[in-house]
N, C-alpha and C. Protein backbone atom coordinates (compact mmCIF):
# COMPACT_ATOMS: atom_id res chain seq x y z
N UNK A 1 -7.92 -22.11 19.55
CA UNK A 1 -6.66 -21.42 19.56
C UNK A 1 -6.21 -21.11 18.13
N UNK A 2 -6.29 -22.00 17.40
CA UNK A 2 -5.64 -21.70 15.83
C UNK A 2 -6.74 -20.53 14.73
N UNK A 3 -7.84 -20.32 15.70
CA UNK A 3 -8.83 -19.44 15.15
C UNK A 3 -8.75 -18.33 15.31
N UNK A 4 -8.02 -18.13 16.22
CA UNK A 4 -7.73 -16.48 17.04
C UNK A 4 -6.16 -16.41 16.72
N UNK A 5 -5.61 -17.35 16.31
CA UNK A 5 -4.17 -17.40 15.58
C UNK A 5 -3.90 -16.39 14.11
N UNK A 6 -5.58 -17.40 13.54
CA UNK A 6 -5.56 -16.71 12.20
C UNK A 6 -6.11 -15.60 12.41
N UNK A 7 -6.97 -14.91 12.91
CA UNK A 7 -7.44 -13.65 12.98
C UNK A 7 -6.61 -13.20 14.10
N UNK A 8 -5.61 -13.19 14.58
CA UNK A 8 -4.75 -12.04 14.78
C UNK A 8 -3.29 -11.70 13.81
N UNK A 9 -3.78 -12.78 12.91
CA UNK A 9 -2.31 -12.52 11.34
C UNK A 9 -3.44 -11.94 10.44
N UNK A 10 -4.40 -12.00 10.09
CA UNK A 10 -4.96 -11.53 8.99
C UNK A 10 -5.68 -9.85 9.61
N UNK A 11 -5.71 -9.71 11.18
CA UNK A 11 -5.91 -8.57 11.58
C UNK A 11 -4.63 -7.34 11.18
N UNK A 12 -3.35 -8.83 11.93
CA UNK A 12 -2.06 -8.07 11.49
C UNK A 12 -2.20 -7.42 10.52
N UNK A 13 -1.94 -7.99 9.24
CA UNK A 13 -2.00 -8.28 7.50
C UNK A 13 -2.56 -7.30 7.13
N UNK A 14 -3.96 -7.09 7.38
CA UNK A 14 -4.96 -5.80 6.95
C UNK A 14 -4.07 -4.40 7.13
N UNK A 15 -3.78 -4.83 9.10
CA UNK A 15 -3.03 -3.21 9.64
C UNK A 15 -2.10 -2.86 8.66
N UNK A 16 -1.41 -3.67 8.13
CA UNK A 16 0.08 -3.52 7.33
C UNK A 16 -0.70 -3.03 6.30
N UNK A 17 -1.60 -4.03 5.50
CA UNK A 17 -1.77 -3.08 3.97
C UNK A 17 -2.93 -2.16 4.56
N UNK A 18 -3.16 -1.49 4.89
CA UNK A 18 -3.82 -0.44 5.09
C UNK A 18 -2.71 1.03 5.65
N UNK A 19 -1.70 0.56 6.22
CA UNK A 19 -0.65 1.39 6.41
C UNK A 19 -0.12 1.59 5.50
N UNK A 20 -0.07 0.43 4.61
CA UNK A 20 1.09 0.79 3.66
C UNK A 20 0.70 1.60 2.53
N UNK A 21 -0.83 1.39 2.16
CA UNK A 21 -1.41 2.50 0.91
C UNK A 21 -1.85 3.67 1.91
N UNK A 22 -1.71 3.82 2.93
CA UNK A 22 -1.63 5.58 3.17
C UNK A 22 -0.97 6.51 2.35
N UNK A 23 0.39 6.31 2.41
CA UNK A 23 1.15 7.27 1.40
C UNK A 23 2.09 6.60 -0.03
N UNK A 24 1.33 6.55 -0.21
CA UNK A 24 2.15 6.62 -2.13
C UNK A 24 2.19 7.18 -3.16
N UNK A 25 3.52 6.85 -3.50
CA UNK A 25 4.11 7.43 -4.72
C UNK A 25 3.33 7.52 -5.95
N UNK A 26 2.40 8.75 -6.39
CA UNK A 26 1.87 8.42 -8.20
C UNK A 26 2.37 7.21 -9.31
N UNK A 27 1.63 6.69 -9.96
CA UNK A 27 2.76 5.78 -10.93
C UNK A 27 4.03 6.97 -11.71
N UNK A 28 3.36 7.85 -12.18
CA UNK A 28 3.76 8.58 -12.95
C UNK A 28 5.01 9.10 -12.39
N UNK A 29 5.23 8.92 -11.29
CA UNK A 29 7.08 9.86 -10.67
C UNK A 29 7.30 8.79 -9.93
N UNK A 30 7.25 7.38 -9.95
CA UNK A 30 7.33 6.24 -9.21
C UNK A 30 9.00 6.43 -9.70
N UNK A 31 8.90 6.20 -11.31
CA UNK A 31 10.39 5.59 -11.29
C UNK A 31 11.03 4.22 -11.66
N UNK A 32 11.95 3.98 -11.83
CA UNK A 32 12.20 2.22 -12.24
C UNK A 32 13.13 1.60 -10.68
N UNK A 33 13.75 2.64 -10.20
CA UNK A 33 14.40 2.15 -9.13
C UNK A 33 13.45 2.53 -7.87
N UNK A 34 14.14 1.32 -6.78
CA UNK A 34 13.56 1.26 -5.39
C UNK A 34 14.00 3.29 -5.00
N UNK A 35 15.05 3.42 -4.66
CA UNK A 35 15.31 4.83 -4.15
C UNK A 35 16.33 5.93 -5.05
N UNK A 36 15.42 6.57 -5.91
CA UNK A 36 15.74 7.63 -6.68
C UNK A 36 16.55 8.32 -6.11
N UNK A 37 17.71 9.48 -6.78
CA UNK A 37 18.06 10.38 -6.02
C UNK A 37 17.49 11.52 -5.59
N UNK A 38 17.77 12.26 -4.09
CA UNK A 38 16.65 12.85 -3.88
C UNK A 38 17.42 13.94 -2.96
N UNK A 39 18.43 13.86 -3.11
CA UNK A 39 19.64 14.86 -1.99
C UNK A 39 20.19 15.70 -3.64
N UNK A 40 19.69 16.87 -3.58
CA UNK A 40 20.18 17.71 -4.99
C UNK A 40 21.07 18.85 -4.38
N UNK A 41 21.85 18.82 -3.32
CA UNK A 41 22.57 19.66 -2.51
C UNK A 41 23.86 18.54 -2.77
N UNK A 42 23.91 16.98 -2.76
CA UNK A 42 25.00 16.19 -3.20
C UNK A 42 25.60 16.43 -4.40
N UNK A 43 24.20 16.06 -5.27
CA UNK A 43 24.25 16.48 -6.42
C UNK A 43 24.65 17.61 -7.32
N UNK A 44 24.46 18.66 -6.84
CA UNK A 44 25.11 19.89 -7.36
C UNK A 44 26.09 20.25 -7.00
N UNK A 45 26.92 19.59 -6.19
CA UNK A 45 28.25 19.59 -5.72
C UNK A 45 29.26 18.56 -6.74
N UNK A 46 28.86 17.54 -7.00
CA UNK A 46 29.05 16.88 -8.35
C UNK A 46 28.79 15.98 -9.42
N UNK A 47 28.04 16.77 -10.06
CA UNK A 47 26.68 16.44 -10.62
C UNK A 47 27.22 15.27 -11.80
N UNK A 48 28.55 14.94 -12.24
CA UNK A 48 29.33 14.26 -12.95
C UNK A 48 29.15 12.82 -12.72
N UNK A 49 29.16 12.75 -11.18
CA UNK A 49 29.27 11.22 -10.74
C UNK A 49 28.24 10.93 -10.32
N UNK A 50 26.81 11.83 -10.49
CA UNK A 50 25.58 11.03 -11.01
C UNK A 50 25.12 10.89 -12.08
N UNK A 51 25.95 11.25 -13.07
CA UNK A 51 25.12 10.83 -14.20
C UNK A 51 24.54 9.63 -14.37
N UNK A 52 23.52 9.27 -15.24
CA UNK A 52 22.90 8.04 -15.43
C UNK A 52 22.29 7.85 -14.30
N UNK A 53 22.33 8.17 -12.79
CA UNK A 53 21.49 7.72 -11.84
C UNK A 53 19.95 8.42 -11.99
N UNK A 54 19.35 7.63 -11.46
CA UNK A 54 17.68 8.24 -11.77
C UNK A 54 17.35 9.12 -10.54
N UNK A 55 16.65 10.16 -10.71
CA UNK A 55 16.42 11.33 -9.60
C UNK A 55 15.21 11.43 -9.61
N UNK A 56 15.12 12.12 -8.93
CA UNK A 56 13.27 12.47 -8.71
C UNK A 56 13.49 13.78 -7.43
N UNK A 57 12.93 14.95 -8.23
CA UNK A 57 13.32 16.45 -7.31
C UNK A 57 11.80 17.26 -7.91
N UNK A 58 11.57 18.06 -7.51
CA UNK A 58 10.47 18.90 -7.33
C UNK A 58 10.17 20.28 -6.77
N UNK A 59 9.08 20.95 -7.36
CA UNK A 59 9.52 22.05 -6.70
C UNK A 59 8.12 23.07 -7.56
N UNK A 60 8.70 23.92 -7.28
CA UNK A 60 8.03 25.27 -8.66
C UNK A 60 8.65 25.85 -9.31
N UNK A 61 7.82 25.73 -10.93
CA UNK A 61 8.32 25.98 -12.27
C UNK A 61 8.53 27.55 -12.21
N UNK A 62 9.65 27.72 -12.82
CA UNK A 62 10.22 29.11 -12.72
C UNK A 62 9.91 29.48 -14.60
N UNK A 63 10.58 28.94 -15.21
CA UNK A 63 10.32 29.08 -16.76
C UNK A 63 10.01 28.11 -17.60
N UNK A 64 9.22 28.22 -18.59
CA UNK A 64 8.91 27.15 -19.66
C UNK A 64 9.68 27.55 -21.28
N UNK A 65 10.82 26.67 -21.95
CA UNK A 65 11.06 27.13 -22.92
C UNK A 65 10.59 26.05 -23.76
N UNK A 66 9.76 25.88 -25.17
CA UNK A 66 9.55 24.87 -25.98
C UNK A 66 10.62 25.40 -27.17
N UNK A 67 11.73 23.96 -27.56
CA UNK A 67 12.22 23.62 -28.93
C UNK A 67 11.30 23.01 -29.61
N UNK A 68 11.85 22.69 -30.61
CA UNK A 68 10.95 22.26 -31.81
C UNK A 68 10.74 20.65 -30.89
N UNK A 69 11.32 19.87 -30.71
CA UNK A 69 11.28 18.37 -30.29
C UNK A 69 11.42 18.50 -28.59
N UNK A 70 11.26 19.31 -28.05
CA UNK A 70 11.51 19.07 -26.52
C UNK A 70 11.10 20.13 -25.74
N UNK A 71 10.85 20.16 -24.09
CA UNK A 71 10.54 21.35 -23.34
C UNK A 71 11.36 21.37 -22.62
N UNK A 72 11.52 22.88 -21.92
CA UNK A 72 12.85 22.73 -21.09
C UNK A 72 12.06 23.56 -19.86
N UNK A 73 11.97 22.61 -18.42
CA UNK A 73 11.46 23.40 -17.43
C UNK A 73 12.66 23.86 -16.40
N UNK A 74 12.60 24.82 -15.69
CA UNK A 74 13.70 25.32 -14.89
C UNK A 74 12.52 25.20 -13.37
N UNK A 75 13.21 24.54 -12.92
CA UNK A 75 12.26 24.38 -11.15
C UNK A 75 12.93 24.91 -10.11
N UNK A 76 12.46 25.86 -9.35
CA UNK A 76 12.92 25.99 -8.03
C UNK A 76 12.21 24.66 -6.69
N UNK A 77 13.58 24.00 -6.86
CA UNK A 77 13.72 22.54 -6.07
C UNK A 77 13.18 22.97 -4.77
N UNK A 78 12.34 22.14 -4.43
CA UNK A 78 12.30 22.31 -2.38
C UNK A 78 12.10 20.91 -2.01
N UNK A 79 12.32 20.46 -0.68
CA UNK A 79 12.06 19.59 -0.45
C UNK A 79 10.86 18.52 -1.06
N UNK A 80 10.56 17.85 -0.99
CA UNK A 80 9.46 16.42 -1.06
C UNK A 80 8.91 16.01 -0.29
N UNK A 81 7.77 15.33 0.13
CA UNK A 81 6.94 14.88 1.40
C UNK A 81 7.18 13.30 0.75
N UNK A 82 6.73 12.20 1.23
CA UNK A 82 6.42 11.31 1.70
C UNK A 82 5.79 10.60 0.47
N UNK A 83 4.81 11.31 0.06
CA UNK A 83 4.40 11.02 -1.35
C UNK A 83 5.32 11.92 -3.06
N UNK A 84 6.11 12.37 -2.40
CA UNK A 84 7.07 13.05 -3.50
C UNK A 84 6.25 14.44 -3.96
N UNK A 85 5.06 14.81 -3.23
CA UNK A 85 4.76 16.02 -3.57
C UNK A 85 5.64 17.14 -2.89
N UNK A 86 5.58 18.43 -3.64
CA UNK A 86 6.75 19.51 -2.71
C UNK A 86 6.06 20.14 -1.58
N UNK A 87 7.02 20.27 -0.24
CA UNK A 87 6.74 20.87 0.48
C UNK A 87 6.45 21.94 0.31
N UNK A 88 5.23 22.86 0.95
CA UNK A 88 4.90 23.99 0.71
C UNK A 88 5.62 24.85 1.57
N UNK A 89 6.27 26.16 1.33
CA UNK A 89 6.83 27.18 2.59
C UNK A 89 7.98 26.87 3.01
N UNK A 90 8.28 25.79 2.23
CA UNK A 90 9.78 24.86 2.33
C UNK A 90 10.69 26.26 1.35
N UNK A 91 12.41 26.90 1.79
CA UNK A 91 12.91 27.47 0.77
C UNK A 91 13.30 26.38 -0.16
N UNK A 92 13.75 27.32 -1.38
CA UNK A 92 14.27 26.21 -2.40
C UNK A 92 15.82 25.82 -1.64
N UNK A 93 16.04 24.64 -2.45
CA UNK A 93 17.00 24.16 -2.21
C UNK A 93 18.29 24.50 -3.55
N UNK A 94 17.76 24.84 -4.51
CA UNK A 94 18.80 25.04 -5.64
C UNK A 94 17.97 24.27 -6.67
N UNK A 95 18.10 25.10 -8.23
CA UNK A 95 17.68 25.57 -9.16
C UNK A 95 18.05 23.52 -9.96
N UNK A 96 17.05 23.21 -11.01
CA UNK A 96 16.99 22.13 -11.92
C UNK A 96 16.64 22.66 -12.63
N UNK A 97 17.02 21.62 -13.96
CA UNK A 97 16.69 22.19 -15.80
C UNK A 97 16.00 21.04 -15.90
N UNK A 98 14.83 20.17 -15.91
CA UNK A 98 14.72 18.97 -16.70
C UNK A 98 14.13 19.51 -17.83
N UNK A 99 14.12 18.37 -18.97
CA UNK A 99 13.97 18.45 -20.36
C UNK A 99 13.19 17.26 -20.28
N UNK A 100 12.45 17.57 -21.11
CA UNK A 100 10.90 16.46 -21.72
C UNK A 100 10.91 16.85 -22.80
N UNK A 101 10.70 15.29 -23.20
CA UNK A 101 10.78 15.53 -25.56
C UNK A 101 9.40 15.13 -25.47
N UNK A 102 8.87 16.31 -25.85
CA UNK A 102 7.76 16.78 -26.31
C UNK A 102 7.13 18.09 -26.38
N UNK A 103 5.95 18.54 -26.34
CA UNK A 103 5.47 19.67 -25.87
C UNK A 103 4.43 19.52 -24.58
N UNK A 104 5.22 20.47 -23.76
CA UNK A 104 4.62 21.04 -22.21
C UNK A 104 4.29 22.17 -22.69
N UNK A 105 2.71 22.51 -22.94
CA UNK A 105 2.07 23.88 -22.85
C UNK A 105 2.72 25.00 -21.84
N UNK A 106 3.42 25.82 -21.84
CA UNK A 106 3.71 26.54 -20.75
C UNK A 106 2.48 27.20 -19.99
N UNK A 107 1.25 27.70 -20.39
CA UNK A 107 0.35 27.90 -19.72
C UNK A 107 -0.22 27.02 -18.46
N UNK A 108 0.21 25.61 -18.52
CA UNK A 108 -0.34 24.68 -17.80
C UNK A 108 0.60 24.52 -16.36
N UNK A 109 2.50 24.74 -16.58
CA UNK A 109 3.41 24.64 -16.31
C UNK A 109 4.04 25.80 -15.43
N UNK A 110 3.97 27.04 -15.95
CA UNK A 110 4.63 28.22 -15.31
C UNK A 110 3.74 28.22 -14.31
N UNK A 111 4.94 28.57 -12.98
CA UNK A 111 4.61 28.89 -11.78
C UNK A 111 3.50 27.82 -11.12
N UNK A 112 3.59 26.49 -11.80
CA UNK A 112 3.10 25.32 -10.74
C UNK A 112 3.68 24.53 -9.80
N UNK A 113 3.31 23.74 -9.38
CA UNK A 113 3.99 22.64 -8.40
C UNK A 113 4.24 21.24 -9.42
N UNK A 114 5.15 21.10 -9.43
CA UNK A 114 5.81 19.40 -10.44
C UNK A 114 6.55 18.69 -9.69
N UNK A 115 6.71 17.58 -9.91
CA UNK A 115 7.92 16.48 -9.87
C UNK A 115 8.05 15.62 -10.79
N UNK A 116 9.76 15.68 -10.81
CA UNK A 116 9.96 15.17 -11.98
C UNK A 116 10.53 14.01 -11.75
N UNK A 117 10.73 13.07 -12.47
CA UNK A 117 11.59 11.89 -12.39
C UNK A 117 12.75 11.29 -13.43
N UNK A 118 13.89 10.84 -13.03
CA UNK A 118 14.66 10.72 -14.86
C UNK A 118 15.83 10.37 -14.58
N UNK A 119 16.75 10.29 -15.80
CA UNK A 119 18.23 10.47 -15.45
C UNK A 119 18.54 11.62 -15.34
N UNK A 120 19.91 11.26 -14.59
CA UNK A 120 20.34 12.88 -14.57
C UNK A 120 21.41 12.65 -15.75
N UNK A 121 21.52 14.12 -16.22
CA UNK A 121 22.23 14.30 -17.14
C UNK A 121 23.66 14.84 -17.29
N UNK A 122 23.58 15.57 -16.04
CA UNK A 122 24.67 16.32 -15.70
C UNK A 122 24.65 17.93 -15.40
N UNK A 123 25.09 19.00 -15.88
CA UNK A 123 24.61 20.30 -15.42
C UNK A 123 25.04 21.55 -16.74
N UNK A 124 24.18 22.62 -16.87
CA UNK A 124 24.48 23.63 -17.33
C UNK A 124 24.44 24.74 -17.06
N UNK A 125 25.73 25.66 -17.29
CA UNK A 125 25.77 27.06 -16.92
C UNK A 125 24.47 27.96 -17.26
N UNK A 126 24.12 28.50 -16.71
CA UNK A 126 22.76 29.62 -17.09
C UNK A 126 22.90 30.87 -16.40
N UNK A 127 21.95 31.38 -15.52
CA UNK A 127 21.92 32.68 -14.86
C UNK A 127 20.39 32.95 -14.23
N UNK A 128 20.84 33.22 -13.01
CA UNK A 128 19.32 33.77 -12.12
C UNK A 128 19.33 34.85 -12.12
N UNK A 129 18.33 35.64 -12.80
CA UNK A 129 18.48 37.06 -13.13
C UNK A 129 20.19 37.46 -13.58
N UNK A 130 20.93 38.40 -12.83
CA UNK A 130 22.30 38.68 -13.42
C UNK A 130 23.30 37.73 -13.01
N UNK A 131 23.04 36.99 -11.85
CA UNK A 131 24.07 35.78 -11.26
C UNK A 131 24.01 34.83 -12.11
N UNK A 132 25.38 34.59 -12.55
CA UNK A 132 25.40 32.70 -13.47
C UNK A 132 25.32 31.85 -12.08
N UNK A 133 24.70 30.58 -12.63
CA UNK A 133 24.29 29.81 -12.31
C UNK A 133 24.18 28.55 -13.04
N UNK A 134 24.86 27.48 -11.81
CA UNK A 134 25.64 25.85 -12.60
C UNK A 134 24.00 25.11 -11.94
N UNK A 135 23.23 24.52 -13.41
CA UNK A 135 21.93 24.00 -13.26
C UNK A 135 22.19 22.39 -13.16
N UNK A 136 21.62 21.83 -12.44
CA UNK A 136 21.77 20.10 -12.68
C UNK A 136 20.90 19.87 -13.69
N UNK A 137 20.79 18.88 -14.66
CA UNK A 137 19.95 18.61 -15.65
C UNK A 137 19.54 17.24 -15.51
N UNK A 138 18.24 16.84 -16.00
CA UNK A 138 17.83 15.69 -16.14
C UNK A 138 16.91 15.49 -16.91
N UNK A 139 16.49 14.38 -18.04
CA UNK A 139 15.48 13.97 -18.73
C UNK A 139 14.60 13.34 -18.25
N UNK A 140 13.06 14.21 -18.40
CA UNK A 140 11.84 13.75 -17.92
C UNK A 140 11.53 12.37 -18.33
N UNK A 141 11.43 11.23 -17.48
CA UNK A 141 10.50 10.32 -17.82
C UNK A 141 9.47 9.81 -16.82
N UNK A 142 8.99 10.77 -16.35
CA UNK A 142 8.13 10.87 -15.31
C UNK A 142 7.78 12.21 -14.76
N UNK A 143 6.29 12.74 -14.84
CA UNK A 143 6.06 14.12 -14.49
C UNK A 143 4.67 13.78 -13.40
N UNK A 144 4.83 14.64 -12.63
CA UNK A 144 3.20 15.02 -11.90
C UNK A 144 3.16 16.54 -11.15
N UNK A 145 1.59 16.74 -12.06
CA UNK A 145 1.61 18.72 -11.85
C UNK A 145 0.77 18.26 -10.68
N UNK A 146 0.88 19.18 -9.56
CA UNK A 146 0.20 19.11 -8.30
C UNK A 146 -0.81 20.41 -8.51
N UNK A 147 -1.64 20.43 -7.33
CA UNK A 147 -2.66 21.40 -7.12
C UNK A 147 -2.54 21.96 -6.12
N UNK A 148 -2.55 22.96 -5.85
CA UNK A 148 -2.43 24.19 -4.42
C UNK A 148 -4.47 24.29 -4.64
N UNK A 149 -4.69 23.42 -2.92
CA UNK A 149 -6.01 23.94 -2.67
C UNK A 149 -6.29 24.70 -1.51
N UNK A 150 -7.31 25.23 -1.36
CA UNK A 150 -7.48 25.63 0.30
C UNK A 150 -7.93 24.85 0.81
N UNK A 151 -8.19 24.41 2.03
CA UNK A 151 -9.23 24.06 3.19
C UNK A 151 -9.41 24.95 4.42
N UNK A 152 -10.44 24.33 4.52
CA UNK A 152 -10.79 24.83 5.86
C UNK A 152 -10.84 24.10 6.82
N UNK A 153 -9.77 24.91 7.79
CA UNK A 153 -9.56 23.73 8.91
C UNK A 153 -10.34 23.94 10.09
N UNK A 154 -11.16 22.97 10.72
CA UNK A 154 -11.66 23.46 11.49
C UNK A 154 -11.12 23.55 13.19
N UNK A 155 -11.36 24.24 14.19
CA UNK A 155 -10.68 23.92 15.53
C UNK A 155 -11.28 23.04 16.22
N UNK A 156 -11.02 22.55 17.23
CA UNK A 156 -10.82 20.99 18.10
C UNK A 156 -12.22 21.88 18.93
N UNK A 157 -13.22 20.79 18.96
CA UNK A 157 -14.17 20.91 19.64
C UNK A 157 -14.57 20.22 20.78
N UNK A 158 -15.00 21.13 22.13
CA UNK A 158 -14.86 20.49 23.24
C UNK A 158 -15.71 19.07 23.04
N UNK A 159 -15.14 18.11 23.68
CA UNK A 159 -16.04 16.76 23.65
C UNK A 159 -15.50 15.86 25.11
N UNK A 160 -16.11 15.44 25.98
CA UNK A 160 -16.26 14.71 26.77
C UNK A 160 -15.59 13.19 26.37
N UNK A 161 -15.04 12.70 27.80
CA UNK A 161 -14.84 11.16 27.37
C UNK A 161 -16.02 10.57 26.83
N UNK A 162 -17.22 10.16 27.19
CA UNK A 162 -18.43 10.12 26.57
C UNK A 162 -19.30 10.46 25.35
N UNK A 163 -18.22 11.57 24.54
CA UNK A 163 -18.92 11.92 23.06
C UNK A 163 -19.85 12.95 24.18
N UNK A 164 -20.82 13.55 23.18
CA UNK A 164 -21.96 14.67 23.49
C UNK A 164 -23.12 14.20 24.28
N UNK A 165 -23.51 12.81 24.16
CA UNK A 165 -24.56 12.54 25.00
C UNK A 165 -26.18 12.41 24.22
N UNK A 166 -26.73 12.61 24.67
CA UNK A 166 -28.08 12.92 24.15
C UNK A 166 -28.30 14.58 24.12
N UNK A 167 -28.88 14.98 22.43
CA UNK A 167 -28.90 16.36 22.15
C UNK A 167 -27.85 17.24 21.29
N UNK A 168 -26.79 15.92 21.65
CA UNK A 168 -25.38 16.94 20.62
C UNK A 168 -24.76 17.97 21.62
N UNK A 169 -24.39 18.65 20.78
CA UNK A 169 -23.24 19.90 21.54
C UNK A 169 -24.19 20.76 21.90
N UNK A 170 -25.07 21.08 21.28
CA UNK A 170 -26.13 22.30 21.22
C UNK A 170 -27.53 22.27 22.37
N UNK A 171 -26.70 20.97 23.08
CA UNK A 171 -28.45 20.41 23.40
C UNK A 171 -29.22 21.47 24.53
N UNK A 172 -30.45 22.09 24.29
CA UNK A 172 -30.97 23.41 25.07
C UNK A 172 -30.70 23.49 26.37
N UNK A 173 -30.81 21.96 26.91
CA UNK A 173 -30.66 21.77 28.38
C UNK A 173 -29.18 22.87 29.02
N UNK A 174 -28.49 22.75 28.34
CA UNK A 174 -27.20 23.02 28.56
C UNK A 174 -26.74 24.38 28.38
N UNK A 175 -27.49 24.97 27.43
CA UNK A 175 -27.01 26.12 26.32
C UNK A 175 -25.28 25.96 25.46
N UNK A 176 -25.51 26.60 24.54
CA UNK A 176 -24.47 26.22 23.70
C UNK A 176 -22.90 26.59 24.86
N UNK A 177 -22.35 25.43 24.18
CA UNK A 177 -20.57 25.46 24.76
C UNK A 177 -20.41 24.89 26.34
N UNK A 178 -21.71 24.37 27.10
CA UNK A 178 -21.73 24.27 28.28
C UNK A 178 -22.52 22.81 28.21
N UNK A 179 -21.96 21.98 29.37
CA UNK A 179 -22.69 20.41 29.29
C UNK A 179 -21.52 19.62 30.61
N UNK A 180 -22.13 18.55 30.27
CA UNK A 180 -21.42 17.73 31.20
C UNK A 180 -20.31 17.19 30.53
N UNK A 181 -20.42 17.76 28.84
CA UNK A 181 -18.67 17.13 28.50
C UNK A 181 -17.80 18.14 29.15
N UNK A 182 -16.75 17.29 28.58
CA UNK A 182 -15.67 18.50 30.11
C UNK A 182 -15.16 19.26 28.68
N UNK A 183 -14.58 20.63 29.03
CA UNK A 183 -14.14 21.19 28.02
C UNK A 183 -15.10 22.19 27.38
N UNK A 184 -16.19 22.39 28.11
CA UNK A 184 -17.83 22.66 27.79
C UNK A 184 -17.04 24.29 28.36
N UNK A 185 -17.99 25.19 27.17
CA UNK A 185 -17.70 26.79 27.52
C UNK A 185 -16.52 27.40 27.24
N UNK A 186 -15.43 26.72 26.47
CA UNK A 186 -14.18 27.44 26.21
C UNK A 186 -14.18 27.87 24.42
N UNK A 187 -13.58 29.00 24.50
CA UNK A 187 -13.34 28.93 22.79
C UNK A 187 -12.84 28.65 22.37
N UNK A 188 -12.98 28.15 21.30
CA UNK A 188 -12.22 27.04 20.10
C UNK A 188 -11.61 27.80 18.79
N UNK A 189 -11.79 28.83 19.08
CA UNK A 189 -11.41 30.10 18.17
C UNK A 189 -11.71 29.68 16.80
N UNK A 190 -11.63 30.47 15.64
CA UNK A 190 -11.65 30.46 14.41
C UNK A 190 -11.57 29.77 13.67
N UNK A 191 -11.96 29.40 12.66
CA UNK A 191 -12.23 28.53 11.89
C UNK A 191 -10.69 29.04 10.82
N UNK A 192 -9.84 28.22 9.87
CA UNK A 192 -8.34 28.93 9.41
C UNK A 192 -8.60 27.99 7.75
N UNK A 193 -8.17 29.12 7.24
CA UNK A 193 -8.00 28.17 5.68
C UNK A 193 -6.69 28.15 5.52
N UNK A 194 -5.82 26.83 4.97
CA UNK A 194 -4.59 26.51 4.60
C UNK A 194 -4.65 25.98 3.38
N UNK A 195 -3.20 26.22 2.79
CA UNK A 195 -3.22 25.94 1.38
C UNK A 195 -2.49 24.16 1.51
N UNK A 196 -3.09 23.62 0.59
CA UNK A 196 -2.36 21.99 0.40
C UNK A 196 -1.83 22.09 -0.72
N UNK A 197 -0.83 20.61 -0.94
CA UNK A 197 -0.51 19.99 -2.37
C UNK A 197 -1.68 19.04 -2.15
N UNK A 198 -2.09 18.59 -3.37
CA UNK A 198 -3.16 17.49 -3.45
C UNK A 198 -2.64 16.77 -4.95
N UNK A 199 -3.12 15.94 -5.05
CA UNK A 199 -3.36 15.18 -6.62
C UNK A 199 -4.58 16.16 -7.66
């Protein structure tokens, strides 16, 4: 009894850490606090009484300006997934300025996917094309550039409670798409490429 005790806690145990590194946060936009701010629709309503709180927002880089000691990125904010990468096809949610003291190549930066992490600073007047526009600001101390890839997804292929059997899907006996799995002879239509965020 105490044998099947321990191997159903250390079965537990595994399930848990194996759930739990499914989705995580990069070190790099982790952050110092448990839950960053992450509602920038609060925030730009009054961006005063977060100052000093740490944020973490994301999105795509609209402009890159370099000063002599600092970069200044302007992001169109959209939501976040799970791992703090931005939702794709998500609208923006409203416009950020963060600033990083250093140099951000703008070649690397314009028109990518980022998240940033930091204090907030508070907000500055600017302009989207001819509309002014009140920006929330925050200092980078935490960045991650994402990647837009394709895949190819493939469609759900007929398969039997039993798997394929002997021969595979293809097996001659049968001719292709037809067998004793059930689901045998229907089309599965097209093969679809979608774009991801990735690391």
């Amino acid at each position: 009894m105490f044998a099947s005790k321990k191997s159903l806690a250390l079965a537990v145990g595994l399930s848990v850490l194996l759930l739990s590194g499914c989705v995580t946060v990069p070190d790099s936009i982790r952050g110092t606090t448990e839950t960053p701010q992450m509602n920038l629709v609060a925030v730009q309503g009054a961006p005063q009484i977060y100052v000093g709180q740490e944020a973490r927002f994301g999105g795509r880089v609209v402009s890159v300006a370099n000063d002599k000691d600092r970069t200044r990125l302007e992001i169109a904010a959209v939501p976040l997934d799970s791992s703090a990468a931005p939702v794709l096809g998500e609208p923006s949610i409203g416009r950020i300025v963060a600033y990083y003291n250093g140099f951000l190549d703008p070649v690397d930066f314009r028109n990518q996917l980022v998240t940033v992490v930091g204090p907030i600073t508070g907000a500055e007047n600017g302009t989207i094309g001819n509309a002014p526009y009140r920006f929330v600001t925050l200092n980078v101390n935490g960045y991650k550039r994402w990647r837009e890839v394709k895949e190819v997804v493939m469609p759900p292929q007929p398969m039997g409670p039993w798997g394929w059997g002997y021969g595979g899907p293809y097996d001659p006996r049968w001719g292709r798409g037809f067998g004793p799995a059930w689901g045998g002879g229907y089309d599965t239509g097209p093969a679809r490429v979608e774009t991801v965020v990735t690391e």
